[in-house]
Protein backbone atom coordinates (compact mmCIF):
# COMPACT_ATOMS: atom_id res chain seq x y z
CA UNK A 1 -15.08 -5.72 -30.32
CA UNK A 2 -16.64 -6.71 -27.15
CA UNK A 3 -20.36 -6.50 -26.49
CA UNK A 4 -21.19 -4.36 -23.47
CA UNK A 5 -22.14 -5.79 -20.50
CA UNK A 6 -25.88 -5.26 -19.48
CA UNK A 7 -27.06 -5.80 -16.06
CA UNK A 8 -30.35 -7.74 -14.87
CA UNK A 9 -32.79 -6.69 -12.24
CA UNK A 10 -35.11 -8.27 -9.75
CA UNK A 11 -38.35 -8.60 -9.11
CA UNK A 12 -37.83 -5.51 -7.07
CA UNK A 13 -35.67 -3.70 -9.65
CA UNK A 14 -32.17 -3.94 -8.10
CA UNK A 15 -29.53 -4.66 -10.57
CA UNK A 16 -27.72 -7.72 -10.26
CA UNK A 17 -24.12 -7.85 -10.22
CA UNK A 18 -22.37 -11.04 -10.58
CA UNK A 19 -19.50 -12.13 -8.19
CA UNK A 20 -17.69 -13.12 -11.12
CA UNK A 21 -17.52 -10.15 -12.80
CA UNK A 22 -16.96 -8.07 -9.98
CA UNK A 23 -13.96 -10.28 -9.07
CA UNK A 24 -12.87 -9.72 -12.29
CA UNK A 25 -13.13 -5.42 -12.22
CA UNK A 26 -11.13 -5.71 -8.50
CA UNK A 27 -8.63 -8.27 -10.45
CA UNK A 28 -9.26 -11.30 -8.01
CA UNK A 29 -9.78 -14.64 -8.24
CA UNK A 30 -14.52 -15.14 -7.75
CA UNK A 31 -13.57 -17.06 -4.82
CA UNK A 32 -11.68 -14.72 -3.08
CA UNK A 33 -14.41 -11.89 -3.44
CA UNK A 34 -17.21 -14.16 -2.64
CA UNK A 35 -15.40 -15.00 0.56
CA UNK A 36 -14.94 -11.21 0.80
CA UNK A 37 -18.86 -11.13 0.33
CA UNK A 38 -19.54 -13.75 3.29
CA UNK A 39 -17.62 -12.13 5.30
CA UNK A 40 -19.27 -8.77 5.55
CA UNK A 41 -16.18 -6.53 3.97
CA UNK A 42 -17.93 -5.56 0.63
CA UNK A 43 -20.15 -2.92 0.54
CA UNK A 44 -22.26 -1.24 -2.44
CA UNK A 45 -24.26 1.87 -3.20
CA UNK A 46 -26.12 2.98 -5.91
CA UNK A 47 -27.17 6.40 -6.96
CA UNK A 48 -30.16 7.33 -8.70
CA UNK A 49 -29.29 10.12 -11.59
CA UNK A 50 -30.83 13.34 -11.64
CA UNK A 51 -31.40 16.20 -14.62
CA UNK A 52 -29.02 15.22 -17.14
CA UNK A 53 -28.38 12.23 -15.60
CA UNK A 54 -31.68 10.85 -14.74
CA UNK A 55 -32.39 7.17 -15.95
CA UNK A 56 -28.49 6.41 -15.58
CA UNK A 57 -27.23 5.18 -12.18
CA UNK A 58 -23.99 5.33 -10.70
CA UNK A 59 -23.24 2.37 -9.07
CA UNK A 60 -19.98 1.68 -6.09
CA UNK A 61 -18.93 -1.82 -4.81
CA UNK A 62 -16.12 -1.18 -1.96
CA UNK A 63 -13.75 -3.48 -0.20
CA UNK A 64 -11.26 -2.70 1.90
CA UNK A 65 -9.28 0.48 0.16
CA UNK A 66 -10.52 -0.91 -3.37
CA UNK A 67 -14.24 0.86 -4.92
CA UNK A 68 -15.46 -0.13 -8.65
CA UNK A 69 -17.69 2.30 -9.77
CA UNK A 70 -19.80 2.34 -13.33
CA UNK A 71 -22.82 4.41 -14.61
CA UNK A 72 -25.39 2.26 -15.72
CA UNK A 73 -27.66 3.21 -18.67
CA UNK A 74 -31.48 2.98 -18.59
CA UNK A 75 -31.30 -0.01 -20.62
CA UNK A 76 -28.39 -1.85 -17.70
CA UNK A 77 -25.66 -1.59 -20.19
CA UNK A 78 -22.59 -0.51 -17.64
CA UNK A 79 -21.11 2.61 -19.08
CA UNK A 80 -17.92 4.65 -17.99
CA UNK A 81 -16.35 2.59 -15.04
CA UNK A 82 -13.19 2.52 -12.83
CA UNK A 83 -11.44 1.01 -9.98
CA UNK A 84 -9.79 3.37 -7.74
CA UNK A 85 -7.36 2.72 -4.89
CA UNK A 86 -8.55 4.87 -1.59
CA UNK A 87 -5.91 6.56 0.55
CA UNK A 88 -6.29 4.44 3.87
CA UNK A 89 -5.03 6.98 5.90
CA UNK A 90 -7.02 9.14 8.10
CA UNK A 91 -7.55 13.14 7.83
CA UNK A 92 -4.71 15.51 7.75
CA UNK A 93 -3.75 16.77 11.54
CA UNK A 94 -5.21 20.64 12.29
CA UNK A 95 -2.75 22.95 12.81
């Protein structure tokens, strides 16, 4: 069994997440992403819980039509997470 993956924080209290584990959740190579990274096309967001959720985050790193998302626990061990592939295309016409 593998030990869960706990996340670090700051000075400031932002978590941490490694380029090479990242790479590894969007399936490419830590080169690749970090060049991603320099570049400007990865993106991240994180969400503070609330009620039943409050001392879990929900974290999102995006690039291009690729977004990992996890839940975080209070103590940084990453939770539930997935990768999804976003529809690129743009909204439906109005009729």
């Amino acid at each position: 069994m593998t030990a869960p993956f706990v996340l670090n924080r700051d000075v400031d209290g932002q978590f941490l997440l490694p380029a090479d584990m990242l790479a590894e959740r969007f399936g490419w190579p830590t080169q690749t992403f970090r060049d991603y990274m320099r570049r400007g096309l990865v993106v991240s967001r994180v969400e503070r819980g609330e009620g039943e959720d409050a001392g879990r985050w929900r974290l999102s790193v995006r690039c291009g039509n690729r977004r990992w998302q996890a839940v975080v626990e209070a103590d940084g061990t990453i939770g539930a997470q997935h990768l999804d592939v976003l529809s690129t295309s743009g909204p439906a016409p109005q009729r």
